[in-house]
Protein backbone atom coordinates (compact mmCIF):
# COMPACT_ATOMS: atom_id res chain seq x y z
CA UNK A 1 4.12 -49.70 4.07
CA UNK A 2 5.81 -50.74 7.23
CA UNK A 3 3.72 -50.51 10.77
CA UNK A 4 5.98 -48.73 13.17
CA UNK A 5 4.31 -50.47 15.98
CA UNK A 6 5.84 -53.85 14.92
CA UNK A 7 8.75 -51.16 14.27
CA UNK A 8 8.99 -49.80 17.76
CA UNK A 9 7.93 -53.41 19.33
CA UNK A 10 10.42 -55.62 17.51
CA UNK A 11 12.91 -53.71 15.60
CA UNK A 12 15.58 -56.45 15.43
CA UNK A 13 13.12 -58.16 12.92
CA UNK A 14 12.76 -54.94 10.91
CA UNK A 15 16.49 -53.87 10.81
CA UNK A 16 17.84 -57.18 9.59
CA UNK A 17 14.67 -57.51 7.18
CA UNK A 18 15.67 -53.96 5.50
CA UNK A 19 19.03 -54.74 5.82
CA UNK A 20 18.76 -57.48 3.14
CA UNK A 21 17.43 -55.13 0.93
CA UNK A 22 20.44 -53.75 1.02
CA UNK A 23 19.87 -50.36 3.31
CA UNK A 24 21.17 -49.56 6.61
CA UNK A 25 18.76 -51.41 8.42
CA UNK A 26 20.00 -49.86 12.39
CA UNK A 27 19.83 -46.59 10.68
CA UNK A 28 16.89 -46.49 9.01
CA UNK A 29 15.14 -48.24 11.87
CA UNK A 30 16.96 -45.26 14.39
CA UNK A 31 15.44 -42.32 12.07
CA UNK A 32 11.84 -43.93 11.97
CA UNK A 33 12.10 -44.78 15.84
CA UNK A 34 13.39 -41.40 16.45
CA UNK A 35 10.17 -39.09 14.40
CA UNK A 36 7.61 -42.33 16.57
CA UNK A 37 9.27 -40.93 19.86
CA UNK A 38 8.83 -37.73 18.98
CA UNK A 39 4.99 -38.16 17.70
CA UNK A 40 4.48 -40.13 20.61
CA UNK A 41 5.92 -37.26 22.99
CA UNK A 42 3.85 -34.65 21.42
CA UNK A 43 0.80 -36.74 21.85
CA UNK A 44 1.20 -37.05 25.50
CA UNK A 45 1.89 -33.33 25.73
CA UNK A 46 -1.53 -32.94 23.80
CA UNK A 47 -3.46 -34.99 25.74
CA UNK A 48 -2.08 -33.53 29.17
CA UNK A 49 -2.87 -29.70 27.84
CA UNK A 50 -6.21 -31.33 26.79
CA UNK A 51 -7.22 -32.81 30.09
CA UNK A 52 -5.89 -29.82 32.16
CA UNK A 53 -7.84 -27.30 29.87
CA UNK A 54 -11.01 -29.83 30.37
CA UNK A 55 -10.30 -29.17 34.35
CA UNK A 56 -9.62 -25.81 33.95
CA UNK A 57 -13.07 -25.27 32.12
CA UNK A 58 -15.03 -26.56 34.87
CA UNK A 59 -13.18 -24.70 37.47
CA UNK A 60 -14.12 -21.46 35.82
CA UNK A 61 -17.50 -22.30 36.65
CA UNK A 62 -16.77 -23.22 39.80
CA UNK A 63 -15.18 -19.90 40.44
CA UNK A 64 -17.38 -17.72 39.56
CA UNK A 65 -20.23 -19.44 41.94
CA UNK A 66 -17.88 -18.21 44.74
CA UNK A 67 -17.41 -14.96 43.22
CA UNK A 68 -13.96 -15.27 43.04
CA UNK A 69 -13.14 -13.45 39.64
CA UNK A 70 -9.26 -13.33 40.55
CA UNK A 71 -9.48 -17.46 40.18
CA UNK A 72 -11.74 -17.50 37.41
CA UNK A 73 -9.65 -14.57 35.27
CA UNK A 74 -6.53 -16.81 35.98
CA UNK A 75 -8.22 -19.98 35.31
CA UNK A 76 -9.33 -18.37 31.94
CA UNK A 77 -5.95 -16.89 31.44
CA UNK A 78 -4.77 -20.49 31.39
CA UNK A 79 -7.87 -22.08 29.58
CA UNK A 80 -6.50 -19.51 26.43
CA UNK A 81 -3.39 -20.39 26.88
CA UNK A 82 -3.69 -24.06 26.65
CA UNK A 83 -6.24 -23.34 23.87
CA UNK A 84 -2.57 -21.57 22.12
CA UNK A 85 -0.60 -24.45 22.58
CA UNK A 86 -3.18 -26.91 21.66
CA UNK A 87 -3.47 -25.53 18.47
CA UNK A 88 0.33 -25.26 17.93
CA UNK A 89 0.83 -28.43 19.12
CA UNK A 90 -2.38 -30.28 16.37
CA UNK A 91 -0.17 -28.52 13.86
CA UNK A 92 3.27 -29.84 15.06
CA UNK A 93 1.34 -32.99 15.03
CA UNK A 94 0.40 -33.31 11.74
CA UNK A 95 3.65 -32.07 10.36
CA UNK A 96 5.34 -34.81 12.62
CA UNK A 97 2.97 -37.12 11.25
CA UNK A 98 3.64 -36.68 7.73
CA UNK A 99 7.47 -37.21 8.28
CA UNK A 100 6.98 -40.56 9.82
CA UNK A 101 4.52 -41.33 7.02
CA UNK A 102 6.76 -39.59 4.06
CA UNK A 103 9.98 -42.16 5.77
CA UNK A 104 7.75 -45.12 5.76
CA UNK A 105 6.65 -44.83 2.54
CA UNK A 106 9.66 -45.14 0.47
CA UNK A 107 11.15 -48.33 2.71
CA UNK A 108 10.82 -51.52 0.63
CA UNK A 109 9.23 -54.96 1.82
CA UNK A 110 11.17 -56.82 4.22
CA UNK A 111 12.02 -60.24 2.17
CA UNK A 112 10.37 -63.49 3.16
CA UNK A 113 12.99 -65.53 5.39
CA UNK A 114 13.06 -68.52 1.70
CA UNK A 115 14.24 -65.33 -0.41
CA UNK A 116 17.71 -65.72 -1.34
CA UNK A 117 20.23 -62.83 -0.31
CA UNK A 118 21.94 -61.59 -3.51
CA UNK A 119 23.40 -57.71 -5.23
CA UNK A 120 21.58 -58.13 -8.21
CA UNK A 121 20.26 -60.74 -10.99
CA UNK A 122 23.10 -62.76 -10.65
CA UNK A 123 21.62 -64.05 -6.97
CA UNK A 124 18.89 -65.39 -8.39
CA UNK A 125 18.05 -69.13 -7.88
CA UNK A 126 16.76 -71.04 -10.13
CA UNK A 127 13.56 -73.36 -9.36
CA UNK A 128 14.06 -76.44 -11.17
CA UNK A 129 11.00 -77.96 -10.56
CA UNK A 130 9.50 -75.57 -12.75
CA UNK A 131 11.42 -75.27 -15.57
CA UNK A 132 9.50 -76.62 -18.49
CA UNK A 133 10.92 -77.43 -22.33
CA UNK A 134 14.47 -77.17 -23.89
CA UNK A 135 15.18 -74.42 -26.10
CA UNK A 136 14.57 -74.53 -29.59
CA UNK A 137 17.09 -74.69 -31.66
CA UNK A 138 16.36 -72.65 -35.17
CA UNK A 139 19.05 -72.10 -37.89
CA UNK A 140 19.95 -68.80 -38.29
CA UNK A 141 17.30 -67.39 -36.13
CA UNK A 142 15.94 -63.60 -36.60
CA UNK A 143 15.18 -61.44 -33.68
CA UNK A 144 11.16 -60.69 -33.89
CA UNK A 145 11.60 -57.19 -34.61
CA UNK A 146 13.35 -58.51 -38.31
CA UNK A 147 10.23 -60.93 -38.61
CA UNK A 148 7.76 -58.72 -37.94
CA UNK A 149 9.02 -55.55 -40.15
CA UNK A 150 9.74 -58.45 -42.79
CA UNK A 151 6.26 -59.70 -42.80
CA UNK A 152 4.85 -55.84 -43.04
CA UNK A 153 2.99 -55.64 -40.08
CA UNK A 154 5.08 -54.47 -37.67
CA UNK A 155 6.12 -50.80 -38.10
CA UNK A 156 7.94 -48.77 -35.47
CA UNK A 157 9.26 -45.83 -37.81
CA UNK A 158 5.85 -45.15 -37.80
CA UNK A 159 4.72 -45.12 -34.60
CA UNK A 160 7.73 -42.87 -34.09
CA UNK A 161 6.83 -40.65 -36.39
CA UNK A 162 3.39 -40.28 -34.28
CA UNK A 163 4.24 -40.73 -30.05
CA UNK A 164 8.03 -41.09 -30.34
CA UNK A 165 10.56 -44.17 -29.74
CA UNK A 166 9.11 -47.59 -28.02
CA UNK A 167 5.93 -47.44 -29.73
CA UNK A 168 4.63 -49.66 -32.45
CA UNK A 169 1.88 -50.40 -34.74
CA UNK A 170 1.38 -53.87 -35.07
CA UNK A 171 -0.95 -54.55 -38.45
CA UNK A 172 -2.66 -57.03 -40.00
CA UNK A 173 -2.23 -60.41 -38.47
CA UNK A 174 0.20 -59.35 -36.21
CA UNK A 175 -2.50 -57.29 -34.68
CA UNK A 176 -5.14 -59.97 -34.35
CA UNK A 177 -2.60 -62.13 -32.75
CA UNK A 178 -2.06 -59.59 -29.74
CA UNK A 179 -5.58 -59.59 -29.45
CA UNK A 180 -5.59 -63.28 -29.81
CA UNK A 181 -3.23 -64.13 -27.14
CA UNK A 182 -5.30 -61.63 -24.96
CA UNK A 183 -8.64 -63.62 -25.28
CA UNK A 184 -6.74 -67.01 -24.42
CA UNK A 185 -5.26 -65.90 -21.54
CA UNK A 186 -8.54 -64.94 -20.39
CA UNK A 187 -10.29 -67.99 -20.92
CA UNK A 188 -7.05 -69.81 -19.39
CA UNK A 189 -6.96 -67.83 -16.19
CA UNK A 190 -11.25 -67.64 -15.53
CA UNK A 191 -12.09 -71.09 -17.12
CA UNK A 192 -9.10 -73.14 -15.81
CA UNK A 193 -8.29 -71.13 -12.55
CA UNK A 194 -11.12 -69.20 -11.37
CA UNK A 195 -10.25 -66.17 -11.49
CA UNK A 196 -12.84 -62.87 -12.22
CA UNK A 197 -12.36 -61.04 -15.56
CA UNK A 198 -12.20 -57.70 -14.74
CA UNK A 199 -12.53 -54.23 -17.20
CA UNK A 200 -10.53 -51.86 -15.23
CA UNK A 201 -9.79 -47.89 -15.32
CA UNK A 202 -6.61 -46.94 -16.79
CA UNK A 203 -6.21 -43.49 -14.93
CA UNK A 204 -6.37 -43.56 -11.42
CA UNK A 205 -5.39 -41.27 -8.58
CA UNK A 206 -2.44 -40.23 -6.15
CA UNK A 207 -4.12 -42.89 -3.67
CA UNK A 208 -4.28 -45.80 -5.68
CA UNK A 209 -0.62 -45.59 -6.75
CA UNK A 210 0.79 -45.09 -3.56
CA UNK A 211 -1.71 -48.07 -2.44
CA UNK A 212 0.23 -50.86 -4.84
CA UNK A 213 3.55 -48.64 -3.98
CA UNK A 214 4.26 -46.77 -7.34
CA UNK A 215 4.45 -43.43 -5.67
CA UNK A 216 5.76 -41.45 -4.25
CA UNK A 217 9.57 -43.08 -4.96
CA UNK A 218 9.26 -44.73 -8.43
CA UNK A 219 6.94 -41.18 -9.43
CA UNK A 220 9.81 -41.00 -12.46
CA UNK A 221 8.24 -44.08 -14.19
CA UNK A 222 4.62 -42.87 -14.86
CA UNK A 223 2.89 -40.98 -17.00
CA UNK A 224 0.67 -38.25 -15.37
CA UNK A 225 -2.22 -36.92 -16.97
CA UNK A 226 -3.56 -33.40 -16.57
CA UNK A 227 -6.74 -31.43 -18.39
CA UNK A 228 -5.10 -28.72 -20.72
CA UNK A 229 -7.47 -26.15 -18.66
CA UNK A 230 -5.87 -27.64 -15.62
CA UNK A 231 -2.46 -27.08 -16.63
CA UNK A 232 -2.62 -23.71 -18.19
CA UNK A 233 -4.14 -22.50 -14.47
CA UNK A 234 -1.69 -24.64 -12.78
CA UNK A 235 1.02 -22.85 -14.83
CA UNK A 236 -0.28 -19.27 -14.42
CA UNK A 237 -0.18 -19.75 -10.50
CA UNK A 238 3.05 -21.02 -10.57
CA UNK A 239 4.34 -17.95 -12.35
CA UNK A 240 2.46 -15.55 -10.50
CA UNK A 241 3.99 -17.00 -7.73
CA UNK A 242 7.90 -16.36 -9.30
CA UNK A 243 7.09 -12.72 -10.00
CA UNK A 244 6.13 -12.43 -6.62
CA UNK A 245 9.12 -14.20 -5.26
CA UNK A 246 11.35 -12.37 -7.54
CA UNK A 247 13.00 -15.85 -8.46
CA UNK A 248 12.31 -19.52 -10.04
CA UNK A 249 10.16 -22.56 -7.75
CA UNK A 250 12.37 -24.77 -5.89
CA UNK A 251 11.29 -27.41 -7.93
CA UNK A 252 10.61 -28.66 -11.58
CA UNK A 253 7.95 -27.84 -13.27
CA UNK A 254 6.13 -31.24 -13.22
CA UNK A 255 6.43 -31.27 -9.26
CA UNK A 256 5.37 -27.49 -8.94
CA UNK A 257 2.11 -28.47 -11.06
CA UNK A 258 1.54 -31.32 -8.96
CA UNK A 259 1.26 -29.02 -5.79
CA UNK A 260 -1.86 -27.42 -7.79
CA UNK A 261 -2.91 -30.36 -8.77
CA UNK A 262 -5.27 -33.28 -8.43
CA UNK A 263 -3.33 -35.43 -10.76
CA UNK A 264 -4.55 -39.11 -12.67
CA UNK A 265 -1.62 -41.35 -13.45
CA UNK A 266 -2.12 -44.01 -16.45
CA UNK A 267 -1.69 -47.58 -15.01
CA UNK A 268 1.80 -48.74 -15.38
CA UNK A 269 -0.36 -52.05 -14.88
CA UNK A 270 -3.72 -53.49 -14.14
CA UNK A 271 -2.07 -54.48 -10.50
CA UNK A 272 -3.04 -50.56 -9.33
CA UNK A 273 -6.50 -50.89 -10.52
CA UNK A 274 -7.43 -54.48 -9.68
CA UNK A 275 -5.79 -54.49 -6.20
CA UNK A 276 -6.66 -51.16 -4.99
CA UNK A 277 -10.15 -52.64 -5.77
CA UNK A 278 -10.11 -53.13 -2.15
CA UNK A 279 -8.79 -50.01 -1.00
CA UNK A 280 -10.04 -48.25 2.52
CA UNK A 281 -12.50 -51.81 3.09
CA UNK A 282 -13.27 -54.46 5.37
CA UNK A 283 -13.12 -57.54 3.80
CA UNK A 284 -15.12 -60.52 4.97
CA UNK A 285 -13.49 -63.76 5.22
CA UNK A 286 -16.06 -65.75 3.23
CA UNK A 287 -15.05 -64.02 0.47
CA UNK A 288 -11.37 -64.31 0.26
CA UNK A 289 -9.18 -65.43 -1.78
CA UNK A 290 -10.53 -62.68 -4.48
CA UNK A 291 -8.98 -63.51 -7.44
CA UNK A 292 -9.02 -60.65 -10.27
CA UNK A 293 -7.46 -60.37 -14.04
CA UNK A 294 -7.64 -58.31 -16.38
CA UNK A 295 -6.26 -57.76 -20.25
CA UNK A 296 -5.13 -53.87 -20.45
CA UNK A 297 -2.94 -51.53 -21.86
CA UNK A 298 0.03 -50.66 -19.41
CA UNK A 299 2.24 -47.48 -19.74
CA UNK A 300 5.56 -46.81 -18.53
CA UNK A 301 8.17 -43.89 -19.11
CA UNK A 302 10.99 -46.60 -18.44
CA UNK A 303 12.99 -43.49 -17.18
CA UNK A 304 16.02 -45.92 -15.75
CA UNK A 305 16.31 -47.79 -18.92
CA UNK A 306 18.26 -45.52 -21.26
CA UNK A 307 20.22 -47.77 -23.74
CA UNK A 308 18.61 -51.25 -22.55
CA UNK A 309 16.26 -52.84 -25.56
CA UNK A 310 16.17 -50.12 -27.62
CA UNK A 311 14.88 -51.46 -30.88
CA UNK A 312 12.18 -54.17 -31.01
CA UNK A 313 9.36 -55.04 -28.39
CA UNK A 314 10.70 -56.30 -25.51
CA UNK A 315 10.62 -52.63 -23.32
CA UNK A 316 7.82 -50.42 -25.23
CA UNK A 317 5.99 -47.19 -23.40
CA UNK A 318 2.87 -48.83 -24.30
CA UNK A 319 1.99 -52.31 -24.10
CA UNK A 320 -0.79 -55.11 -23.23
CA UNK A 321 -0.69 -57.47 -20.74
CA UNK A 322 -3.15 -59.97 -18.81
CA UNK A 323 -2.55 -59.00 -14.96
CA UNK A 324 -3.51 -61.22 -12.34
CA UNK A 325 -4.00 -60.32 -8.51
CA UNK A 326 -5.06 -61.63 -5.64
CA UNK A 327 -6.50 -60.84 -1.90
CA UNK A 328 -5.97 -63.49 0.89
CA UNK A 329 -5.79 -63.84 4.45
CA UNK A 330 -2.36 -64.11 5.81
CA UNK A 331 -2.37 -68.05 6.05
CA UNK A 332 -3.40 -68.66 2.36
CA UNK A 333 -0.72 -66.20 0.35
CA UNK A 334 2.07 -69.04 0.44
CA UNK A 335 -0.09 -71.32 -1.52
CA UNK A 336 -1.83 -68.50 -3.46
CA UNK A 337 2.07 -67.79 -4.68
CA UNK A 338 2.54 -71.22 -5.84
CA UNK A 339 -1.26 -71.32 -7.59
CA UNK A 340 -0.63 -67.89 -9.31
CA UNK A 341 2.54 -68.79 -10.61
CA UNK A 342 0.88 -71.97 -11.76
CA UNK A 343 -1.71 -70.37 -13.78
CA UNK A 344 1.14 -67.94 -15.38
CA UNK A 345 3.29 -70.72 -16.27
CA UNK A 346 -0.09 -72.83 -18.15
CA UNK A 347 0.13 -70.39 -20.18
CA UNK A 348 3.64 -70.94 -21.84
CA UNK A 349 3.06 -74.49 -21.17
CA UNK A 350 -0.22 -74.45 -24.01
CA UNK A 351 1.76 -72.35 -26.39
CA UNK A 352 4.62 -75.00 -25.72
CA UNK A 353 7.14 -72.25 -25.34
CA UNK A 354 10.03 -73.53 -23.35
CA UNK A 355 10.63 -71.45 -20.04
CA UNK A 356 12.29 -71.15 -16.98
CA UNK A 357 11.53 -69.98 -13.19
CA UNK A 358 13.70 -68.19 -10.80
CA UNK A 359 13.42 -66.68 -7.24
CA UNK A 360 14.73 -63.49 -7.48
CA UNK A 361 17.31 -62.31 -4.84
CA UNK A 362 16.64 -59.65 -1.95
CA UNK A 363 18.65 -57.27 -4.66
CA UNK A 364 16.29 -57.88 -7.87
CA UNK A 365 12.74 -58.19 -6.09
CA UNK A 366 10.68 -55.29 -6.80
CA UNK A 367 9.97 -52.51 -3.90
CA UNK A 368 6.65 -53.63 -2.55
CA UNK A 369 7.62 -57.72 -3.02
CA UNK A 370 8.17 -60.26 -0.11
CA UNK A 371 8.91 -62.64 -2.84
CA UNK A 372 9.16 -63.01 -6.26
CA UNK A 373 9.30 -65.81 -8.88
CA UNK A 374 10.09 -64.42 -12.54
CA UNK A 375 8.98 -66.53 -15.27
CA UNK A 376 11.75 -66.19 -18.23
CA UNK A 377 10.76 -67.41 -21.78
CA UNK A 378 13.49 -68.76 -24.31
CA UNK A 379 13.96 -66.18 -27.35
CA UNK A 380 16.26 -68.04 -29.97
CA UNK A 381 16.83 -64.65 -31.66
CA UNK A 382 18.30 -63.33 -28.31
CA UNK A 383 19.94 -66.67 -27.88
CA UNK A 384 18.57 -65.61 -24.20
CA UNK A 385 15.84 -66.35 -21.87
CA UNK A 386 14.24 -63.14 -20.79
CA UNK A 387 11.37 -62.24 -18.59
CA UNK A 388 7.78 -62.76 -19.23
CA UNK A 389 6.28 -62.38 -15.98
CA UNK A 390 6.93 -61.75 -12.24
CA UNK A 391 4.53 -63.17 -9.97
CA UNK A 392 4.93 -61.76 -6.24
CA UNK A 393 3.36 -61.80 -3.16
CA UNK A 394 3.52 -58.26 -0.87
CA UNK A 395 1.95 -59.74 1.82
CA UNK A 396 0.26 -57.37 4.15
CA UNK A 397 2.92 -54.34 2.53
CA UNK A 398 0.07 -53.10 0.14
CA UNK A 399 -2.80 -53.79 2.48
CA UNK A 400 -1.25 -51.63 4.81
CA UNK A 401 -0.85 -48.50 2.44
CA UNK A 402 -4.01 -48.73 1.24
CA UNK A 403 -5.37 -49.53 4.71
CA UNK A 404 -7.25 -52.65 3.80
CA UNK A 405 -8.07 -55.59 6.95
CA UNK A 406 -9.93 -58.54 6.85
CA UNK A 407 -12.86 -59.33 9.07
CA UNK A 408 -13.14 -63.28 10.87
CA UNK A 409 -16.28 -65.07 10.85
CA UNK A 410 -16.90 -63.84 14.51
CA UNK A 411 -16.76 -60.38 12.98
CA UNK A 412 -13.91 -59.21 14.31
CA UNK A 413 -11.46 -57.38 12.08
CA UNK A 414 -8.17 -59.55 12.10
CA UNK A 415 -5.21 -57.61 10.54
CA UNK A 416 -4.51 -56.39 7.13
CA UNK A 417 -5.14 -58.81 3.92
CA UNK A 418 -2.10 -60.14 1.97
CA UNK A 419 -1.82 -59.23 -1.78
CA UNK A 420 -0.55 -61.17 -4.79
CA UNK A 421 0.13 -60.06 -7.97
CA UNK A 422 1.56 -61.22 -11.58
CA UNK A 423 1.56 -61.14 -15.43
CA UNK A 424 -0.58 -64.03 -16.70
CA UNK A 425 1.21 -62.89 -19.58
CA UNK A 426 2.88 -60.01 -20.75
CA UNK A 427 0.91 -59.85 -24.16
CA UNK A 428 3.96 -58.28 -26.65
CA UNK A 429 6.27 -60.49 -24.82
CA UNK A 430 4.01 -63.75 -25.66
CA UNK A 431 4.09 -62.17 -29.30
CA UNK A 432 7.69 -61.27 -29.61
CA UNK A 433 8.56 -65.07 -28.10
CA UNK A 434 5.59 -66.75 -30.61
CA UNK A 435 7.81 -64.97 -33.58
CA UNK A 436 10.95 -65.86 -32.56
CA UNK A 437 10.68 -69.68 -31.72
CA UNK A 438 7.81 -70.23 -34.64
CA UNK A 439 9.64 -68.47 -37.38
CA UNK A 440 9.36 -70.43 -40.45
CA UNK A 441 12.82 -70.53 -43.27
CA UNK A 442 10.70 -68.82 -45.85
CA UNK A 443 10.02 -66.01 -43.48
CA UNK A 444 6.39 -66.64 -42.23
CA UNK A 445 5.53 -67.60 -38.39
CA UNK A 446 3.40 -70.49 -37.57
CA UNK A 447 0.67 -70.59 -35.22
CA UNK A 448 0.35 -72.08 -32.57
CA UNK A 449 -1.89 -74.94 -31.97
CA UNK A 450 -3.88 -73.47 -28.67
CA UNK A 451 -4.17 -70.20 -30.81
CA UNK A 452 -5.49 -71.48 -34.12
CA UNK A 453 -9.21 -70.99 -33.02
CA UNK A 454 -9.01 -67.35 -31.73
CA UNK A 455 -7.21 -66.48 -35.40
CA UNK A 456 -10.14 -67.84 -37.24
CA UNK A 457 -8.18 -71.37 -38.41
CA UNK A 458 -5.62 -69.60 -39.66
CA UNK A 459 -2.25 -71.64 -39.07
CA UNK A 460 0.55 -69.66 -40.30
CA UNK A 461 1.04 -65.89 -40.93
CA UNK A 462 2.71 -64.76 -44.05
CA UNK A 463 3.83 -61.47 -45.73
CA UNK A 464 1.22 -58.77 -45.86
């Protein structure tokens, strides 16, 4: 969320920032000026008819000492009147309120200034400094999805049969090693970097994913839960309501619903819990940076990815992943970037998986993102690098939705915090890039060194 006083104060800063998100920034920055004025106005009216009716009041009194009931009916006659437009004028407000709120809302994160300008994924920059490992080289490599149905334990007709396309049941070893990675990880990120395992919920509320940004624009992505008790009432309303009108709702069902509805949303990841851990507080100094992760399952509807990844792992409805997030003051997010993306990268680097690291491009960051590193693992069956994790820092862009500040040691509240968040890994990803650059000629996948101990010794998987 963007704070319209900065707006209204220095807009050049705002219109150029949205700008390189690629938006009319002088537009945009015209509309949400335009509602502030208008708010603003209406405010001043309010608190003019306030004070007069205030004045009024005691003149009343004031009147009728001196017997003058002409002046005290008029006075009154006034007093009711201002009473009127007060009222008329609290509901204007809040209407006016919720359209500056409702345009905010759906306005990405102005890029940090070292974010490179750029359409798409082809802007992105590579950091070379980071880039870790050459890719392997494997004769007539198989894409993990051939591996794993060859070994038997990884069965997607299946899971079709049961929830639909991108599921899967992973069996046997296959499973353990998901589990496997998610234990490491763990130990990696709160042994090695300090940072506080966390058992989060999975369903959360409206609040919470309009906190980390999810809603209300990228609403389309999630899955929403609902009682079936809720629904069926939710539904009879809504119907009752189109005999009445004599025609359909304006809207689709889903959104109709929602209008009855308290809704929960299943985490499309542990960034909305973990972060949001925060939400509505005070947070003292002392205690920052918080660092938080957490190994969860993540669900996503993947509603604009029609035709991308269809078979295999690599874009599932369901899948695990170890999130990380942090809380900082404004001066210590830079670094906490650099640490986070440290602690993500360890990871590849103890599974000796060769990787790379970009900075994504104003076009490719994500909404809520100031800036973004993505962490891309090699996958010889792809003959590709692809993503594995995206590490970000929002700076104060969450903090301010889910109205979160930080307090100084002289108790003073300072500002809104700065957030961080990333994968520390994506768990099917780690698995689908352990099968592809450990797959063995007779068919079987090696394991890892770092990972030997959480499969019980084991050192290679085989056919079920």
């Amino acid at each position: 969320m963007h704070d319209i006083r900065a707006i209204r104060d220095d807009p050049a800063v705002f219109i150029l920032g949205v700008t390189r998100r690629g938006l009319d920034g002088a537009a945009v920055a015209a509309d949400l000026l335009a509602k502030d004025k208008a708010l603003r106005e209406l405010l001043t009216r309010l608190q003019t008819h306030q004070a007069r009716r205030n004045d009024a009041s005691k003149l009343i009194g004031q009147a009728k000492q001196k017997k003058d009931e002409a002046q005290a009916k008029s006075l009154m006659d006034e007093v009711a009147g201002l009473k009127d437009a007060i009222q008329q004028g609290e509901g204007e407000q809040r209407e006016l309120e919720a359209l500056l709120r409702e345009a905010l809302a759906v306005i990405p994160n102005i890029p940090a200034a070292d974010v490179p300008d750029g359409a798409d994924e082809s802007g992105n920059v590579p950091v070379t400094s980071r880039a870790f490992g050459k890719p392997l080289a494997v004769t007539k490599p198989k894409q993990h999805f051939e591996i794993g149905e060859n070994l038997g334990q990884m069965d997607f007709e299946r899971a079709a049969k049961v929830s639909g396309a991108r599921f899967v049941y992973l069996k046997g070893d296959l499973a353990r090693l998901e589990r496997a990675l998610g234990a490491f990880m763990l130990d990696i990120h709160t042994g090695q970097f300090g940072y506080t395992e966390m058992s989060p919920p999975v369903l959360v509320r409206d609040e919470a994913m309009f906190g980390t940004g999810q809603l209300p624009k990228f609403k389309d992505d999630l899955f929403a839960t609902y009682t079936t008790e809720e629904y069926r009432r939710a539904f009879d309303e809504m119907m009752q309501e189109y005999d009445t009108a004599g025609g359909p709702p304006g809207t689709d069902l889903q959104d109709r619903i929602g209008h009855f509805l308290k809704r929960h949303w299943l985490i499309p990841t542990a960034e909305v819990s973990l972060t949001n851990y925060v939400n509505d507080e005070i947070v003292a100094e002392a205690e920052l940076p918080m660092r938080f992760t957490a190994f969860t399952p993540c669900f996503r509807a993947e509603a604009g990815a029609a035709g991308k990844d269809t078979r295999g792992m690599i874009r599932m409805h369901q899948f695990s992943k170890v999130e990380l997030v942090s809380i900082t003051t404004p001066d210590q997010s830079a670094a906490e970037h650099e640490r986070m993306t440290d602690a993500a990268q360890e990871i590849l680097k103890k599974l000796e998986l060769a990787h790379r690291v970009v900075t994504l491009c104003t076009g490719d960051m994500g909404f809520a993102a100031r800036k973004t590193y993505d962490i891309e693992v090699w996958l010889p069956g792809q003959g590709a690098y692809r993503e594995i994790s995206s590490c970000s820092n929002c700076g104060p862009f969450q903090a301010l939705r889910m109205n979160t500040r930080w307090r100084g040691g002289d108790g003073k509240a300072k500002g809104p915090v700065h957030t961080l968040n990333g994968s520390g890994l994506a768990v099917g990803r780690t698995l689908v890039a352990i099968l592809e650059n450990y797959q063995q000629p007779d068919g079987g996948v090696a394991v890892p060194v770092a990972l030997v101990p959480y499969m019980g010794g084991k050192t290679k998987i085989t056919k079920a």
